[in-house]
C-alpha atoms as a PDB file:
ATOM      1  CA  UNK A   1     -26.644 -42.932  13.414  1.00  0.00           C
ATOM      2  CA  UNK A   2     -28.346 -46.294  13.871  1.00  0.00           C
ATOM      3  CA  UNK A   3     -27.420 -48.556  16.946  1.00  0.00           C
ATOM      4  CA  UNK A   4     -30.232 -50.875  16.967  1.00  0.00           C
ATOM      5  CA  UNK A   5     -28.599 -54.627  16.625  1.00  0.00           C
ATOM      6  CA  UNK A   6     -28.804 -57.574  18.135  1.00  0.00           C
ATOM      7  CA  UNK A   7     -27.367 -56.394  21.457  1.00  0.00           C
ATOM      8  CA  UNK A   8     -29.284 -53.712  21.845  1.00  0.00           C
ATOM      9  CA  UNK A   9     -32.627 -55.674  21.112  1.00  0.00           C
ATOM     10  CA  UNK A  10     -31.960 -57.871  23.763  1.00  0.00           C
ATOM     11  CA  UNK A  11     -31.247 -55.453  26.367  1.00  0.00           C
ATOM     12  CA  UNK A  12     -34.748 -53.736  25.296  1.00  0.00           C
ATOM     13  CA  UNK A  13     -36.709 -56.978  25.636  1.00  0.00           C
ATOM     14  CA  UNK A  14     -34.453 -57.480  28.570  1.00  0.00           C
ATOM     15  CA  UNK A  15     -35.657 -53.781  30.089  1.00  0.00           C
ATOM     16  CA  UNK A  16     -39.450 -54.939  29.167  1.00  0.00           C
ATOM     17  CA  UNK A  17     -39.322 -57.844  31.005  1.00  0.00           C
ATOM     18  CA  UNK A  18     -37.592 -56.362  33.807  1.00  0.00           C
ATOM     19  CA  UNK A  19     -40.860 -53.893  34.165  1.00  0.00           C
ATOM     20  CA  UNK A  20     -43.353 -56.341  33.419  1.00  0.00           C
ATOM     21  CA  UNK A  21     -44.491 -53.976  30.206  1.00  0.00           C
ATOM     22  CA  UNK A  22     -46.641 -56.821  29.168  1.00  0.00           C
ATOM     23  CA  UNK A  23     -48.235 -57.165  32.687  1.00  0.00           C
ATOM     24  CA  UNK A  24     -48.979 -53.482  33.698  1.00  0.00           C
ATOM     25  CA  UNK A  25     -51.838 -53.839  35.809  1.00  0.00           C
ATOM     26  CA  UNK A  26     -52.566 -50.157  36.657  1.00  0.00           C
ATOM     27  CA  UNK A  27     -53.080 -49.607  32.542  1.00  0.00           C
ATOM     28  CA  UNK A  28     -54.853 -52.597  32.003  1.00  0.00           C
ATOM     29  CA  UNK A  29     -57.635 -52.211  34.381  1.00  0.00           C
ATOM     30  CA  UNK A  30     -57.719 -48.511  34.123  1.00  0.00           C
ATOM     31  CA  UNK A  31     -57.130 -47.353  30.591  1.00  0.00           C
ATOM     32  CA  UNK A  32     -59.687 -48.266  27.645  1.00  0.00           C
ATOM     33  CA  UNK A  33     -58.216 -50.567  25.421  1.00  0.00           C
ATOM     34  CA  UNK A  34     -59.558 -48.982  22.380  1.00  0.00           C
ATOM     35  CA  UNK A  35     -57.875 -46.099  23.338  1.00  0.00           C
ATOM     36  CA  UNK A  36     -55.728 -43.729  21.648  1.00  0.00           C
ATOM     37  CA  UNK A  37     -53.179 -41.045  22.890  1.00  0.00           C
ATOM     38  CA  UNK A  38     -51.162 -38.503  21.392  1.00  0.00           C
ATOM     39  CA  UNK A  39     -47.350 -37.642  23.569  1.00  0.00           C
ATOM     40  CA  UNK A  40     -44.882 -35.079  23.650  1.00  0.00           C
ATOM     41  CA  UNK A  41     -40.927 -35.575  24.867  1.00  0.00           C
ATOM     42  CA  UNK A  42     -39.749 -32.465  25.915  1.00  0.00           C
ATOM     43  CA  UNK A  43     -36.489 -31.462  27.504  1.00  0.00           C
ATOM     44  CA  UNK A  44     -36.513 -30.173  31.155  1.00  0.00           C
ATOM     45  CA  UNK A  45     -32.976 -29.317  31.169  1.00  0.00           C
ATOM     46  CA  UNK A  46     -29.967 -28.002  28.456  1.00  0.00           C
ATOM     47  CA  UNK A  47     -27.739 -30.796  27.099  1.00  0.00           C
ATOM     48  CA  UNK A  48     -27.189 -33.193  24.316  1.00  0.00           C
ATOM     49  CA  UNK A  49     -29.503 -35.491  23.133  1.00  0.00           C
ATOM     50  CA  UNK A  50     -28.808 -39.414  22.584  1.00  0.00           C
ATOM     51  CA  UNK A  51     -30.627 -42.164  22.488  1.00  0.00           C
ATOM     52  CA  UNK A  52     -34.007 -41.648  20.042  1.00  0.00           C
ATOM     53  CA  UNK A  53     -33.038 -45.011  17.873  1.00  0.00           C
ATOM     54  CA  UNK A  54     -34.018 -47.456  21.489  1.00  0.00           C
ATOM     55  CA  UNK A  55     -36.827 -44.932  22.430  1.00  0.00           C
ATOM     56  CA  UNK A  56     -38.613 -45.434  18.877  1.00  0.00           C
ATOM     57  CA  UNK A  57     -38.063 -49.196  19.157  1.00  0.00           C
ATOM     58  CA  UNK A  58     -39.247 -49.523  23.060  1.00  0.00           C
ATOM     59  CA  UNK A  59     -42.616 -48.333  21.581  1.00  0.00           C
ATOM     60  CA  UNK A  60     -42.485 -50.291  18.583  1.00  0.00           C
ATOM     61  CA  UNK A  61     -41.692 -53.356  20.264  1.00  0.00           C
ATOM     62  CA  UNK A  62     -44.857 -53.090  22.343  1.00  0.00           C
ATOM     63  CA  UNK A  63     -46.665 -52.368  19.639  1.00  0.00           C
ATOM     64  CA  UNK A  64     -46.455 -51.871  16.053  1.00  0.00           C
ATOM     65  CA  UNK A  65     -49.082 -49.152  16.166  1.00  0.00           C
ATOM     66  CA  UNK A  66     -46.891 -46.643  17.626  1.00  0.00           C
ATOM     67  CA  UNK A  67     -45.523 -43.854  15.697  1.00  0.00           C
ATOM     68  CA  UNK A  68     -43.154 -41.218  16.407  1.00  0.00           C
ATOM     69  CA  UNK A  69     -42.512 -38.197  15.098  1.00  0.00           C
ATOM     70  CA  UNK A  70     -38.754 -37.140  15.594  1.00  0.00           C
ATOM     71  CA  UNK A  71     -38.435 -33.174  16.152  1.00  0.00           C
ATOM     72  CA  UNK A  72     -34.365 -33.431  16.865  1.00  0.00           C
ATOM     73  CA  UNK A  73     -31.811 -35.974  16.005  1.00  0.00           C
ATOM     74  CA  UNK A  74     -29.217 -37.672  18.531  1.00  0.00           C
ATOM     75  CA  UNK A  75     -26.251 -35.446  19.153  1.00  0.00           C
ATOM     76  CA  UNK A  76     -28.617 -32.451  18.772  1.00  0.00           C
ATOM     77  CA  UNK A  77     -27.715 -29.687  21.509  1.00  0.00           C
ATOM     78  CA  UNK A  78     -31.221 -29.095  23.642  1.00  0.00           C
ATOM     79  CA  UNK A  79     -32.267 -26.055  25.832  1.00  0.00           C
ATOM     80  CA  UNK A  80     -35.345 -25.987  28.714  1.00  0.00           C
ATOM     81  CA  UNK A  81     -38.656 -26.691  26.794  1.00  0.00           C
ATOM     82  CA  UNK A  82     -37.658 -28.172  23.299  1.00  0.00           C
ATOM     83  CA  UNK A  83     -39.583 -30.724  22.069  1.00  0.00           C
ATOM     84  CA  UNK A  84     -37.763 -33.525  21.261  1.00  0.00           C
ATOM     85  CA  UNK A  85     -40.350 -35.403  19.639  1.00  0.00           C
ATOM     86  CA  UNK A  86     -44.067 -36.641  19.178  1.00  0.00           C
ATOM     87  CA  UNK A  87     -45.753 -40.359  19.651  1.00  0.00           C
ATOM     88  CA  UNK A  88     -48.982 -41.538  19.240  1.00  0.00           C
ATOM     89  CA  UNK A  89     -50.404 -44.620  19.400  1.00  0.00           C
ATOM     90  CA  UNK A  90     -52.391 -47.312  21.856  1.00  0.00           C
ATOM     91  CA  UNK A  91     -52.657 -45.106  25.139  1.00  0.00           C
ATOM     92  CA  UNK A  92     -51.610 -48.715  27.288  1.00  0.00           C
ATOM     93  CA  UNK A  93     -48.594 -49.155  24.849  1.00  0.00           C
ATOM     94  CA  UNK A  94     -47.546 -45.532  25.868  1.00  0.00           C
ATOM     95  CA  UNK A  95     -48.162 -45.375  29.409  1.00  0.00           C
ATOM     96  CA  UNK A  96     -46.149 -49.103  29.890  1.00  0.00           C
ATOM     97  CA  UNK A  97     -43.284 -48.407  27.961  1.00  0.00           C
ATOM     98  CA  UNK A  98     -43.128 -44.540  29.552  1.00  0.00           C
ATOM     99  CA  UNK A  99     -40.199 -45.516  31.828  1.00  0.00           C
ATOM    100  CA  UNK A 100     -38.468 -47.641  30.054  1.00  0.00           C
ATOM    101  CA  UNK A 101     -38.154 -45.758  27.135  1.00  0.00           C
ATOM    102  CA  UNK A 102     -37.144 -42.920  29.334  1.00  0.00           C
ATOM    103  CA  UNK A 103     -34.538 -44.827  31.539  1.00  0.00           C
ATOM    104  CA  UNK A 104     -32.599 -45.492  27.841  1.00  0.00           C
ATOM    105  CA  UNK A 105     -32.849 -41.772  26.551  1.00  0.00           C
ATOM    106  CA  UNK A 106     -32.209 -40.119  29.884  1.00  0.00           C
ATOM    107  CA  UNK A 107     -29.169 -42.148  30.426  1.00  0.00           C
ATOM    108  CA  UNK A 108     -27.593 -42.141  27.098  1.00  0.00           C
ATOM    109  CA  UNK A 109     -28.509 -38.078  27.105  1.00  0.00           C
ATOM    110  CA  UNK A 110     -26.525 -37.856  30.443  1.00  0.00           C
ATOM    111  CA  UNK A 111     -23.420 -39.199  29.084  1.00  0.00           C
ATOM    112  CA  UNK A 112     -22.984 -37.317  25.787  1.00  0.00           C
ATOM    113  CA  UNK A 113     -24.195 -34.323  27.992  1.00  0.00           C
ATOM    114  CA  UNK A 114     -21.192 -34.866  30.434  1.00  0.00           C
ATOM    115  CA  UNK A 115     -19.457 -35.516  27.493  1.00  0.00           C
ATOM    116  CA  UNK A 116     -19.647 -32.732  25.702  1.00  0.00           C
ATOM    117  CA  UNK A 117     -18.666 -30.624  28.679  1.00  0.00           C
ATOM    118  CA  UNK A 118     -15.080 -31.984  28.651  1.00  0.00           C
ATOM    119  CA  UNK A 119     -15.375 -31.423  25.262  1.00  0.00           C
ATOM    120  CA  UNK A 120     -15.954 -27.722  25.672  1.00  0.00           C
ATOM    121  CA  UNK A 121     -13.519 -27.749  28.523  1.00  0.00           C
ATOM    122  CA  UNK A 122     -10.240 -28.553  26.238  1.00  0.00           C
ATOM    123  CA  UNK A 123     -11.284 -27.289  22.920  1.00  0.00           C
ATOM    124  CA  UNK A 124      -7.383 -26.623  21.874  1.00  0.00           C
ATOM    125  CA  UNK A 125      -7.424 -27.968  18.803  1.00  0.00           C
ATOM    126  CA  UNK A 126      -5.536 -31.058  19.851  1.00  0.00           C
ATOM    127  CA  UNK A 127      -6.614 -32.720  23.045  1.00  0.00           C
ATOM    128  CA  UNK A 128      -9.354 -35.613  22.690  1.00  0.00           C
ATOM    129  CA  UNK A 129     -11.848 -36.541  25.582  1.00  0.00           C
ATOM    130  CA  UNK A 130     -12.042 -40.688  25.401  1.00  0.00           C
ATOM    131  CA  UNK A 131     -14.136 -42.550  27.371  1.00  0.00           C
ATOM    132  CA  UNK A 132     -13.403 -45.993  29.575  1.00  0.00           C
ATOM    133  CA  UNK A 133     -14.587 -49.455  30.329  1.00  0.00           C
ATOM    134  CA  UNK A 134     -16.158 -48.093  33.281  1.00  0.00           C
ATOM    135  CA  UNK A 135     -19.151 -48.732  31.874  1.00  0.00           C
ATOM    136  CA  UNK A 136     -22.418 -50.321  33.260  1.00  0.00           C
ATOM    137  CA  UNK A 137     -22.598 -54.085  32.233  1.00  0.00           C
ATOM    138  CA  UNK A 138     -24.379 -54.623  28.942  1.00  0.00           C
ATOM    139  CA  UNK A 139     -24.830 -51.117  28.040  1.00  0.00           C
ATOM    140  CA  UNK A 140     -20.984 -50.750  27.015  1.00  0.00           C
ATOM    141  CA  UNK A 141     -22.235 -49.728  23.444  1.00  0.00           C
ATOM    142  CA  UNK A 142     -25.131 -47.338  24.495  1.00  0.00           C
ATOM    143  CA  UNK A 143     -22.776 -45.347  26.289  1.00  0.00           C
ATOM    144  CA  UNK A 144     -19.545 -45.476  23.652  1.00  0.00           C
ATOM    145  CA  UNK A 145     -22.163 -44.147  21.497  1.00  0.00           C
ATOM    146  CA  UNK A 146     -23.056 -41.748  23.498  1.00  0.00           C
ATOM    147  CA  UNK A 147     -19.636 -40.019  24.036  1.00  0.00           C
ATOM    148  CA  UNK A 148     -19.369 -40.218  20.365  1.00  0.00           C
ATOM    149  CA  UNK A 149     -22.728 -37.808  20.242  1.00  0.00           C
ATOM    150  CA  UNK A 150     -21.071 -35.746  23.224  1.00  0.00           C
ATOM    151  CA  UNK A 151     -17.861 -35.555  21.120  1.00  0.00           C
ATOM    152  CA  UNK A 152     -15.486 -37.562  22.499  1.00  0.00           C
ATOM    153  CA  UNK A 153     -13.557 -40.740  21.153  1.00  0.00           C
ATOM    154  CA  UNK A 154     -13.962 -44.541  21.549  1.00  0.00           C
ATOM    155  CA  UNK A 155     -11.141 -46.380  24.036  1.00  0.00           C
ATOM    156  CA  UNK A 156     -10.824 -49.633  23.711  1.00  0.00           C
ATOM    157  CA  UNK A 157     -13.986 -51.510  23.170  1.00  0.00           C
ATOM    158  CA  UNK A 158     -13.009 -54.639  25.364  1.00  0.00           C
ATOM    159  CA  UNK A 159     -10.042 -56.962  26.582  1.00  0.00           C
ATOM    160  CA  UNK A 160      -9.667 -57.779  22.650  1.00  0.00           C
ATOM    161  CA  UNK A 161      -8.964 -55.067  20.699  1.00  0.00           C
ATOM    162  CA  UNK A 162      -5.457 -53.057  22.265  1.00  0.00           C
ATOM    163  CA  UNK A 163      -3.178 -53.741  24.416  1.00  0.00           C
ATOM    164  CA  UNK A 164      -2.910 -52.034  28.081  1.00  0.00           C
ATOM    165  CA  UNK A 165      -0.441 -52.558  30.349  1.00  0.00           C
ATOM    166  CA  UNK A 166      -1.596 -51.439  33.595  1.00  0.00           C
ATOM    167  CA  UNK A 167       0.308 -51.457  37.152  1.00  0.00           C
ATOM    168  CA  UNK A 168      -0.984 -54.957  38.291  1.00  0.00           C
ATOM    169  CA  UNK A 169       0.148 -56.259  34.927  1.00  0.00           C
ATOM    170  CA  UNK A 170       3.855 -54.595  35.544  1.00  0.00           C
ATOM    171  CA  UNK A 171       3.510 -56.196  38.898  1.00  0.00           C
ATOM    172  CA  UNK A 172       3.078 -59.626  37.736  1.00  0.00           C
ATOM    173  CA  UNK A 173       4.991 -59.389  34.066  1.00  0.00           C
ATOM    174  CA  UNK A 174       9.155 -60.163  34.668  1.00  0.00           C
ATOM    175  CA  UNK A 175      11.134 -57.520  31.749  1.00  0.00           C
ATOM    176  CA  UNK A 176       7.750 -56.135  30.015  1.00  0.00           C
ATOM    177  CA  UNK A 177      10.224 -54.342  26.905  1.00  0.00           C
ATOM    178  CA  UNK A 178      11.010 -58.135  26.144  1.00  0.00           C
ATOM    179  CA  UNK A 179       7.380 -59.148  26.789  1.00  0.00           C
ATOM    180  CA  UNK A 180       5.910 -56.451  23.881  1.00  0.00           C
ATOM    181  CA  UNK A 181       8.675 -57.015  21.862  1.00  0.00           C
ATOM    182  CA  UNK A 182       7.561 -60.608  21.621  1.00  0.00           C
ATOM    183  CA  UNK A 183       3.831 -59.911  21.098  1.00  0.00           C
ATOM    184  CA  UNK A 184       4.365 -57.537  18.169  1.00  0.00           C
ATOM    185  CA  UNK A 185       6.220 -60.027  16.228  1.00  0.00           C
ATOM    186  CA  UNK A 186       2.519 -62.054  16.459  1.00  0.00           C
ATOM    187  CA  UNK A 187       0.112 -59.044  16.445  1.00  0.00           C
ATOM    188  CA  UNK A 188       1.849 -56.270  14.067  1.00  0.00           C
ATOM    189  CA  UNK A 189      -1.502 -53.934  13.850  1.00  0.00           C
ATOM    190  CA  UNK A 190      -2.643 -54.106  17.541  1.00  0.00           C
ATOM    191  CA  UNK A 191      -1.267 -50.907  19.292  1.00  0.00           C
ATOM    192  CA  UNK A 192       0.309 -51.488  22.420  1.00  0.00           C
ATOM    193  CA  UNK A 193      -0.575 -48.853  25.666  1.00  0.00           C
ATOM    194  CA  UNK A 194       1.460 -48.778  29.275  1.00  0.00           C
ATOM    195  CA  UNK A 195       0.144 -47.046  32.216  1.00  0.00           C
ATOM    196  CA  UNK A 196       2.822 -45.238  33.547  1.00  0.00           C
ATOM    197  CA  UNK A 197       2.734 -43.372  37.560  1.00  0.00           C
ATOM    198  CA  UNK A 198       6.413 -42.688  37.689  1.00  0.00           C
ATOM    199  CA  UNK A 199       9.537 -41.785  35.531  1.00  0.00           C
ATOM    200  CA  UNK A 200      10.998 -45.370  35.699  1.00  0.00           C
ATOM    201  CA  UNK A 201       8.008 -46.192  34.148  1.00  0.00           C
ATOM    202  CA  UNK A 202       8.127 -43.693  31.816  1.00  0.00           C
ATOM    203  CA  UNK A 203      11.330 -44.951  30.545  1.00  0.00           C
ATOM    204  CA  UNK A 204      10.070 -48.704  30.278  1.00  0.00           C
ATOM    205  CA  UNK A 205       7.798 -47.775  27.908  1.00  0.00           C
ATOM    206  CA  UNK A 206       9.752 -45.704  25.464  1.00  0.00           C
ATOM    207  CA  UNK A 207      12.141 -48.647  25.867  1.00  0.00           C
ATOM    208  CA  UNK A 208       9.462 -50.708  24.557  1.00  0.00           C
ATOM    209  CA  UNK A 209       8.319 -48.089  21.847  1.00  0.00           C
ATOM    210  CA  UNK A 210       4.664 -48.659  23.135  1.00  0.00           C
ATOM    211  CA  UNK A 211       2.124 -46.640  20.944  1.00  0.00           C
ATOM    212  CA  UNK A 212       0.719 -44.543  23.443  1.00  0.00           C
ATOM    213  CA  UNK A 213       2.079 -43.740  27.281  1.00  0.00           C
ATOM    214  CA  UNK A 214      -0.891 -43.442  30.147  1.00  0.00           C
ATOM    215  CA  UNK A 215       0.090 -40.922  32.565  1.00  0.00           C
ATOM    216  CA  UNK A 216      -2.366 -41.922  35.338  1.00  0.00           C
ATOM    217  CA  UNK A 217      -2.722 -40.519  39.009  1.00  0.00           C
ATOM    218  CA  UNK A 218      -0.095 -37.673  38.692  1.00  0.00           C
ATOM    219  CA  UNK A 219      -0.026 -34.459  39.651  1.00  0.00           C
ATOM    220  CA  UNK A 220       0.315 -31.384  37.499  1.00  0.00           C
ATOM    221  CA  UNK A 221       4.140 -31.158  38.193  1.00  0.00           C
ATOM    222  CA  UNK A 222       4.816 -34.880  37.875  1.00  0.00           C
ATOM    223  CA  UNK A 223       2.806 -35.174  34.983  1.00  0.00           C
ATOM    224  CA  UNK A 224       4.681 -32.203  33.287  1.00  0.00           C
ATOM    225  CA  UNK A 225       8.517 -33.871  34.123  1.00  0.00           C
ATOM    226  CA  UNK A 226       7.151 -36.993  32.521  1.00  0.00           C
ATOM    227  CA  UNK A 227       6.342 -35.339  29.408  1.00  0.00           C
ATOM    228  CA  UNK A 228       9.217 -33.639  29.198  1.00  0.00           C
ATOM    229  CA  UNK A 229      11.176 -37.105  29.198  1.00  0.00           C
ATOM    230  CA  UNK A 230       8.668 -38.644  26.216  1.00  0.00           C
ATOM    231  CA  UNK A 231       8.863 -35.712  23.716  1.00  0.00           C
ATOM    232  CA  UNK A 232      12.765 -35.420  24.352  1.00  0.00           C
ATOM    233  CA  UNK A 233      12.973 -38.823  23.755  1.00  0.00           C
ATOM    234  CA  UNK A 234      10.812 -38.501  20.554  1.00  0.00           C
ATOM    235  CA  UNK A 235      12.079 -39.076  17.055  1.00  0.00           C
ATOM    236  CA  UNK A 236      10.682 -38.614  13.984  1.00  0.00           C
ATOM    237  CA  UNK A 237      10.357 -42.659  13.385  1.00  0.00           C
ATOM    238  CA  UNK A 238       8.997 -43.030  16.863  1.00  0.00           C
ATOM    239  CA  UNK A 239       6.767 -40.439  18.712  1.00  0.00           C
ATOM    240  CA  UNK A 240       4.115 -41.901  20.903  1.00  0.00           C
ATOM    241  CA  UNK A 241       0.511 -40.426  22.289  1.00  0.00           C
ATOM    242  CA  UNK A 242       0.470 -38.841  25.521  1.00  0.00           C
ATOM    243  CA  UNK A 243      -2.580 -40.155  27.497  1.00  0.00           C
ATOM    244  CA  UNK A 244      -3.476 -38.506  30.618  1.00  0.00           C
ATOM    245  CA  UNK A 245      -5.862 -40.280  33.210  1.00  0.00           C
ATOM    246  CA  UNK A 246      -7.014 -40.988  36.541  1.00  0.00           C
ATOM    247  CA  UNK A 247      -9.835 -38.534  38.459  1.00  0.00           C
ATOM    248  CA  UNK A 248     -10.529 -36.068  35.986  1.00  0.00           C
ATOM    249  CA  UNK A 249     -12.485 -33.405  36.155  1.00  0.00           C
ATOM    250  CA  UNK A 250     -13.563 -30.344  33.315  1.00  0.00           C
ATOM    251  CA  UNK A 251     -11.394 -28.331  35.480  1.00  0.00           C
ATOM    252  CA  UNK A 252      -8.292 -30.477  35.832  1.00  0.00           C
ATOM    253  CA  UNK A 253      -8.701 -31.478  31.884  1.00  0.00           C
ATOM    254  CA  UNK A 254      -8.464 -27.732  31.275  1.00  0.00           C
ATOM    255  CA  UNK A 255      -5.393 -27.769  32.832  1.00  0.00           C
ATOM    256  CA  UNK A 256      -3.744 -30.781  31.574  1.00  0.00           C
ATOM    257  CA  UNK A 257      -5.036 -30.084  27.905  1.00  0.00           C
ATOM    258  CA  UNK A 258      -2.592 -26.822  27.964  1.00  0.00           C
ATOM    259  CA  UNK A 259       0.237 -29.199  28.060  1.00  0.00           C
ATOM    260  CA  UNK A 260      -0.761 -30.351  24.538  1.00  0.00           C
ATOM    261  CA  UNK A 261      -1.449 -33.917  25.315  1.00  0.00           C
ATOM    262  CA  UNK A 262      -3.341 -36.219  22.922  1.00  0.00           C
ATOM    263  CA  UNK A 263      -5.650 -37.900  24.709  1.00  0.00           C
ATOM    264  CA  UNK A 264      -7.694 -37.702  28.071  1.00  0.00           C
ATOM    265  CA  UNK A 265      -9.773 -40.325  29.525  1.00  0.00           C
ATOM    266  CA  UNK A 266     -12.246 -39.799  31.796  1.00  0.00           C
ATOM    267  CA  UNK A 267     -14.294 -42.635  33.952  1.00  0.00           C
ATOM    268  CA  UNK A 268     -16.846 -40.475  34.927  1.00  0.00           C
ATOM    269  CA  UNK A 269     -18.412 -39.929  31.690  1.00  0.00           C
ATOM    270  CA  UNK A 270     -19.649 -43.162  31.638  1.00  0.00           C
ATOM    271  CA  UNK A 271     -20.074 -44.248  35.134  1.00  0.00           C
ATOM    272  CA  UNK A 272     -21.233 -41.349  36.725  1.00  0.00           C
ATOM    273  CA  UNK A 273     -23.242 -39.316  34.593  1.00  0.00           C
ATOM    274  CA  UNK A 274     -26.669 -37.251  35.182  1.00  0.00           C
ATOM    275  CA  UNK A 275     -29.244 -38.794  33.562  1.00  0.00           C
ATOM    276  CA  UNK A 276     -31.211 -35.928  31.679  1.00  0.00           C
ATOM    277  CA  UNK A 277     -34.265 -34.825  32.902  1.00  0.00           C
ATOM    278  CA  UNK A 278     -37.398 -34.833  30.112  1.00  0.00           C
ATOM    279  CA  UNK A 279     -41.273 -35.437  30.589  1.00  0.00           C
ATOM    280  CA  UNK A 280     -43.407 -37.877  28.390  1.00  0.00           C
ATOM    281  CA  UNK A 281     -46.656 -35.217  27.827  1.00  0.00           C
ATOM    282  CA  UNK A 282     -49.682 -37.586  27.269  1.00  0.00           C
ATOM    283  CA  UNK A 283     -53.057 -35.789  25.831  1.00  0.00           C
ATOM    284  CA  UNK A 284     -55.913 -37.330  24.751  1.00  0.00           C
ATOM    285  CA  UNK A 285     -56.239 -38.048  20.882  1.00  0.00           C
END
């Protein structure tokens, strides 16, 4: 899958400028310009592999000369010592965009590595990992791709494409079943999602028929008497998505995925990720 766009160019020119690519003094006084090199990516730890599309165009940006030779494609599943892929070009275009290139890869490869371990953690057939908005600033699509080569699903993009009702919103919102009753009558095809920590809540939102009910910061127990409430209150014209959230971990996911829930969403999969470790190889050409 492609990702390079506008967006993403920017934040690569962005990254280049950041590092002063263009100003690398080590390389310039101390590597021949006429120099060529020949590198090897290769994969110091097991996980999933994102993030090749901005690595190619780093190098190409710096120059066109570079060329790289892909070994594995994004979303591939790596192990210790694969090579993930070749470049060779202009030894100062290599060594200068080293990090940068890195710093995109390494990060994207975290998240669909983290990913894909929720994943693995509720594989029941049912049960979707989705990600969050807790997201670094300007990377938002990096990482939503990401969990997409981890396996997991999309949230939200922004502010503009659903409707979530969180608890500040119920705070500040006088009788919210009116309030979404109102809006779908101007926006029939934009689902409509409440955040719900208690049964009261609960029951707001199947008042409201809203499209999917959040059951966030509850424990096992709660979580399991609010569920029973929904799918008893389920009909065959109206049954929405159960969406579990708030601090989840591969363990508690395992355990809230064997109440047959939807969706998941988990924070950490974008905002706290490993980045994974790989080496740049550089050998003379």
């Amino acid at each position: 899958m492609k990702i390079i766009n506008g967006i993403t160019e920017a934040l690569i020119n962005i990254a280049l400028e950041e590092d002063g690519v263009f100003s690398d003094i080590t390389t310039k006084e101390f590597v021949p310009k006429c120099k060529y090199a020949r590198a090897a990516l290769i994969a110091n730890n097991s996980g999933i592999l994102c993030g090749t599309d901005l690595f190619v165009k780093v190098f190409k940006t710096i120059d066109k000369r570079c060329k790289v030779s892909l070994k594995m494609k994004d979303c591939s599943k790596l192990k210790r010592g694969d090579k993930i892929l070749e470049i060779t070009g202009p030894a100062r275009a290599i060594l200068s965009g080293e990090r940068t290139a890195l710093n995109f890869l390494q990060h994207m490869s975290g998240i669909a590595t983290i990913t894909n371990q929720f994943v693995q953690s509720v594989s029941n057939g049912k049960t979707k990992i989705y990600d969050t908005r807790k997201t670094i600033p300007g990377y938002r699509r990096l990482a939503k791709y990401a969990v997409n080569c981890g396996g997991g699903t999309n949230h939200r993009m922004g502010l503009y494409d659903m409707v979530l009702i969180k608890d500040n919103h119920l705070k500040l919102t006088k009788d919210i079943i009116a309030k979404i009753a109102e809006f779908r009558k101007r926006y029939k095809d934009i689902p409509v999602e409440v955040e719900c920590e208690n049964t009261k809540e609960v029951n707001w939102a199947l008042a409201a028929k809203a499209d999917i009910i959040m059951l966030d910061n509850t424990s096992l127990k709660n979580t399991k008497q609010m569920i029973d409430i929904i799918r008893k209150s389920s009909t065959k014209q109206y049954k929405p998505e159960i969406e579990i959230s708030g601090g989840i971990t591969p363990k508690t996911a395992k355990e809230f995925s064997k109440l047959d829930v939807d969706r998941i969403s988990v924070g950490m999969i974008t905002h706290s990720s490993q980045a994974l470790d790989t080496t740049l190889e550089v050998t003379i050409k």
